[in-house]
C-alpha atoms as a PDB file:
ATOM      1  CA  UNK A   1     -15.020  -7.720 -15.377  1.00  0.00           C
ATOM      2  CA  UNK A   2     -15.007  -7.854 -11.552  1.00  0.00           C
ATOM      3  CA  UNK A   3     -11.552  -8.354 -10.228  1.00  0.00           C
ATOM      4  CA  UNK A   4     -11.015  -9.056  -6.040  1.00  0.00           C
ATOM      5  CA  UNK A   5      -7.278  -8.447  -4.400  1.00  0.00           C
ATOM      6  CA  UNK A   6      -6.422  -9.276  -1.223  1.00  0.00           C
ATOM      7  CA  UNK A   7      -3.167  -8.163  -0.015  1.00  0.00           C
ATOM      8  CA  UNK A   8      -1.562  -7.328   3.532  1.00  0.00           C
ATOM      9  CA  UNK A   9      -1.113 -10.277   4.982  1.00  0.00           C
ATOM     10  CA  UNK A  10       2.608 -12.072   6.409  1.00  0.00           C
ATOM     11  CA  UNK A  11       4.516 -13.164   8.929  1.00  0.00           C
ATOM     12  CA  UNK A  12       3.927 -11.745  12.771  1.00  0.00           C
ATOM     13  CA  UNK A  13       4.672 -13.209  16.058  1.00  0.00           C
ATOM     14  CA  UNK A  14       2.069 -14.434  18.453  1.00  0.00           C
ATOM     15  CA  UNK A  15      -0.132 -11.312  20.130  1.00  0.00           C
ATOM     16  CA  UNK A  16       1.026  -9.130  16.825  1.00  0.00           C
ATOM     17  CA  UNK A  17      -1.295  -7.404  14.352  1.00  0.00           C
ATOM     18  CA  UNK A  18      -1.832  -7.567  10.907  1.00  0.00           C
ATOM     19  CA  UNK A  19      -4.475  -6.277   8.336  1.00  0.00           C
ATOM     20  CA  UNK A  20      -5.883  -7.396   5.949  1.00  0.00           C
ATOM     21  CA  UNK A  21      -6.994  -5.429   2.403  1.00  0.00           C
ATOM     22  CA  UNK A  22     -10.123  -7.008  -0.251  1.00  0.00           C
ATOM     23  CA  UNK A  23     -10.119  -4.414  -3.223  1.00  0.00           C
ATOM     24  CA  UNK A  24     -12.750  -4.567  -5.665  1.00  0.00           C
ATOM     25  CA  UNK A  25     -13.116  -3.092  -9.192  1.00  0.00           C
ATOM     26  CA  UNK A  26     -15.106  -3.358 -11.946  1.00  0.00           C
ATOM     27  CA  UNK A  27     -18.962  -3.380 -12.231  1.00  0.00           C
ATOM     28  CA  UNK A  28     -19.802  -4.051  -8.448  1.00  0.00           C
ATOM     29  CA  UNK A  29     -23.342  -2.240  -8.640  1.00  0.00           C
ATOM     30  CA  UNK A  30     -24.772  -5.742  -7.610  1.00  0.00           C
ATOM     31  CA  UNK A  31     -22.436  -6.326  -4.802  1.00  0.00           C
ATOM     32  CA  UNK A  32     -24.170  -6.805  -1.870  1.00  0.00           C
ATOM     33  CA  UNK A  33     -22.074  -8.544   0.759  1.00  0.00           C
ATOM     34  CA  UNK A  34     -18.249  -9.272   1.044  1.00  0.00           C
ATOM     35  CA  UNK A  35     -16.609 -11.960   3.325  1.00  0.00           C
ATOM     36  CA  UNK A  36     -13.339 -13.206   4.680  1.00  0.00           C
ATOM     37  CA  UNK A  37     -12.539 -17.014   4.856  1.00  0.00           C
ATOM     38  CA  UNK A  38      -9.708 -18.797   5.741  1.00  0.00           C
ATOM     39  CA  UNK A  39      -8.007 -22.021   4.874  1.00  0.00           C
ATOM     40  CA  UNK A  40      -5.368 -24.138   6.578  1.00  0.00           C
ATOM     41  CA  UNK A  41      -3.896 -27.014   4.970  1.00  0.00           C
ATOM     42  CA  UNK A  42      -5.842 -30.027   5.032  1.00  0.00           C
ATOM     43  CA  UNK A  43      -8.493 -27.956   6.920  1.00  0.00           C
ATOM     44  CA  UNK A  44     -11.675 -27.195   5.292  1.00  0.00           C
ATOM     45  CA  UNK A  45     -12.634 -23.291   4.642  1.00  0.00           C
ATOM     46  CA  UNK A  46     -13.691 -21.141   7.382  1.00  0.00           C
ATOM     47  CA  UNK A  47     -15.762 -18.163   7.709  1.00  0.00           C
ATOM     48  CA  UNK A  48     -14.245 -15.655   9.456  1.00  0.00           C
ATOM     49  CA  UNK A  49     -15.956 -11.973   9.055  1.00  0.00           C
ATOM     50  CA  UNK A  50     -18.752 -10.389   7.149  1.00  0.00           C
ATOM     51  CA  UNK A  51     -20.212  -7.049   6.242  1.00  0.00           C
ATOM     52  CA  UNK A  52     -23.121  -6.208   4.233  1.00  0.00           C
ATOM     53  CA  UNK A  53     -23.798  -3.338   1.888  1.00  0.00           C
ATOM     54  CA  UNK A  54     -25.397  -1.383   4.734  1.00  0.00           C
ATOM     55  CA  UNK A  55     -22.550  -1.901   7.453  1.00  0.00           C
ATOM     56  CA  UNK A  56     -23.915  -5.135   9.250  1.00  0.00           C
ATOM     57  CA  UNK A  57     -20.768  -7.504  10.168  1.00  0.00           C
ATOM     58  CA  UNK A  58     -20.974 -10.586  11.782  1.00  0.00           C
ATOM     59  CA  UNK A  59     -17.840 -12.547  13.454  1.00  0.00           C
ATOM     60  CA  UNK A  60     -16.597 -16.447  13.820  1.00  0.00           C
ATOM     61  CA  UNK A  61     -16.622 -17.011  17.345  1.00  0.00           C
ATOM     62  CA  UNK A  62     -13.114 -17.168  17.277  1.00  0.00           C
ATOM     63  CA  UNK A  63     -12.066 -14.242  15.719  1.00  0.00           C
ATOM     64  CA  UNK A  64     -14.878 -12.152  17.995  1.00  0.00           C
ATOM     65  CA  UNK A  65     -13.226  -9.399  20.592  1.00  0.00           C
ATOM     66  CA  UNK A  66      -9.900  -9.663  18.489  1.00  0.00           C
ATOM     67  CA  UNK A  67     -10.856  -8.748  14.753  1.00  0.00           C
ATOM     68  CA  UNK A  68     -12.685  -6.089  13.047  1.00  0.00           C
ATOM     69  CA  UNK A  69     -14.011  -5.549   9.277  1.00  0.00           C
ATOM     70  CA  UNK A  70     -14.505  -2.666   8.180  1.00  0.00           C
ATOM     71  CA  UNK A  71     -14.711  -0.854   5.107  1.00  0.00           C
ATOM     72  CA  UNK A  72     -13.929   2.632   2.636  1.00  0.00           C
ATOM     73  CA  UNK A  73     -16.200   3.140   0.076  1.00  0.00           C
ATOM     74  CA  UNK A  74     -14.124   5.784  -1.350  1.00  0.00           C
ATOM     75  CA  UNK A  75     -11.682   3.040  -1.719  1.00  0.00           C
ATOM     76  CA  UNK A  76     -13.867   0.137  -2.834  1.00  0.00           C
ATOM     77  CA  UNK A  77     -11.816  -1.760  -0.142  1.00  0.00           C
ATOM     78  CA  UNK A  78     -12.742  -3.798   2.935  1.00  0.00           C
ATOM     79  CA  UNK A  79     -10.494  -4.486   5.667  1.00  0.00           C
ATOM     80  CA  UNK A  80     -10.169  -7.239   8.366  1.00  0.00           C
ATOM     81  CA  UNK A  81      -8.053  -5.820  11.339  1.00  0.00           C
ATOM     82  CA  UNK A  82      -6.665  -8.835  12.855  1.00  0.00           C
ATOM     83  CA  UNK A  83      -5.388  -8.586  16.694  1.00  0.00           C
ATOM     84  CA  UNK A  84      -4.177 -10.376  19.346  1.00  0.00           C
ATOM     85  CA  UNK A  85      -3.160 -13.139  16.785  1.00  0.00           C
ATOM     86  CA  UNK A  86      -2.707 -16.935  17.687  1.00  0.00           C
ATOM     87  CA  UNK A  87      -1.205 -19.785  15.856  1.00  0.00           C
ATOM     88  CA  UNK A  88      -4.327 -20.918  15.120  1.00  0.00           C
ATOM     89  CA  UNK A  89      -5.300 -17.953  12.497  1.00  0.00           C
ATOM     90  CA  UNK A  90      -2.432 -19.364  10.793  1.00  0.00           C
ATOM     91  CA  UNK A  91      -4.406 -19.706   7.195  1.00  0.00           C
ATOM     92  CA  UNK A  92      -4.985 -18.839   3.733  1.00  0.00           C
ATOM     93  CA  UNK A  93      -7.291 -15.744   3.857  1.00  0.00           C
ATOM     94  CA  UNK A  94      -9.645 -15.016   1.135  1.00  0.00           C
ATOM     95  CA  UNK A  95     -11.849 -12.081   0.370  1.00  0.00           C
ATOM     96  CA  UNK A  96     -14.965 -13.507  -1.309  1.00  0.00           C
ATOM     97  CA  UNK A  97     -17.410 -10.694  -2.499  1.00  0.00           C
ATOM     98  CA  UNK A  98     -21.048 -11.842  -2.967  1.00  0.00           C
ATOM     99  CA  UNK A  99     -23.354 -10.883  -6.194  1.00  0.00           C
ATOM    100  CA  UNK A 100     -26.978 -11.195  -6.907  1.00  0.00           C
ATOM    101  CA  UNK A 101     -28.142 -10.035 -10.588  1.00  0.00           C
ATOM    102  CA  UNK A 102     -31.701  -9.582 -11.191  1.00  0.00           C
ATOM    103  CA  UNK A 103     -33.160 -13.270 -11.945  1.00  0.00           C
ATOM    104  CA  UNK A 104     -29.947 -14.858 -10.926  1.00  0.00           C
ATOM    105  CA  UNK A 105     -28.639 -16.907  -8.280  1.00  0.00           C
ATOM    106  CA  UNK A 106     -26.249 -15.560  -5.213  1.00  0.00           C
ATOM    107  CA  UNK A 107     -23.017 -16.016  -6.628  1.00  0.00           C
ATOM    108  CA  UNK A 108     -19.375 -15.106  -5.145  1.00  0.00           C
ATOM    109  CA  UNK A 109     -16.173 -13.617  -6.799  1.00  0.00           C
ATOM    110  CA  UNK A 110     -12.731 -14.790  -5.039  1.00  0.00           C
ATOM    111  CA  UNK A 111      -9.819 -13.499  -4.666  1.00  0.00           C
ATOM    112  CA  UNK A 112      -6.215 -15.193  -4.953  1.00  0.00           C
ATOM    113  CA  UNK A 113      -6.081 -15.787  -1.151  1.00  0.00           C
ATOM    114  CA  UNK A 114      -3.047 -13.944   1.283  1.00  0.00           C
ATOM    115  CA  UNK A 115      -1.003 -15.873   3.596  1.00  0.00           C
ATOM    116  CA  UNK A 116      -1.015 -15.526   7.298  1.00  0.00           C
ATOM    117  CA  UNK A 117       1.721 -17.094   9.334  1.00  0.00           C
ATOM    118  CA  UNK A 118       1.625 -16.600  13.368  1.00  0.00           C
ATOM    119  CA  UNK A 119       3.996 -18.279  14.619  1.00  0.00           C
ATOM    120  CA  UNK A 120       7.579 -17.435  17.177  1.00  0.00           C
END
C-alpha cells in the first residue's frame, strides 16, 4: 500500500543542476529513514544521500559540498539537489525509503529509479 516515485531527473551538461523528487504515499507511519542510491551500468549500487525522520543526512564522499537532501513534510517528498554535476553521477537514481514494523525486520520500499545523464 506504500508506493515510492522518483521523478526529476534528465539530461544536463557538465557543472549543470538537476533535482531530484522521492514521493511517498500510503501508510508511511513506520517510515523512518529514506535514501538515494545510484546505479551505473555494470557498476554495483551506490549510496549517495540520507535523511532520517528527525532531519539527520549523511553524504557519499563524492556527492559532499555539491548535493543536498532535503525534505517537505507537507509534501511527503524528499529531494536530492544535485550541483556542480560530473560525468561521473551519470546513474540510475533510486529513492529507497526504509521501514521498521513492530517485531519486524528493517525493510526498504524502492522506487522505479530516474535517469541521470551528464554528459557535453
Amino acid at each position: 500500500q506504500v508506493q515510492i516515485v522518483e521523478s526529476g531527473g534528465g539530461l544536463v551538461q557538465p557543472g549543470g543542476s538537476l533535482r531530484l523528487s522521492c514521493a511517498a504515499s500510503g501508510n508511511i507511519f513506520y517510515m523512518y529513514a529514506t535514501y538515494w542510491y545510484r546505479q551505473a551500468p555494470g557498476k554495483q549500487r551506490e549510496l549517495v544521500a540520507t535523511i532520517t525522520s528527525g532531519g539527520s543526512t549523511t553524504y557519499a564522499d563524492s556527492a559532499k559540498g555539491r548535493f543536498t537532501i532535503s525534505r517537505d513534510n507537507a509534501k511527503n517528498t524528499v529531494y536530492l539537489q544535485m550541483n556542480s554535476l560530473k560525468p561521473e553521477d551519470t546513474a540510475v537514481y533510486y529513492c529507497a525509503a526504509y521501514f521498521q514494523e513492530p517485531g519486524q525486520d528493517r525493510r526498504p520500499l524502492w522506487g522505479q529509479g530516474t535517469q541521470v545523464t551528464v554528459s557535453s
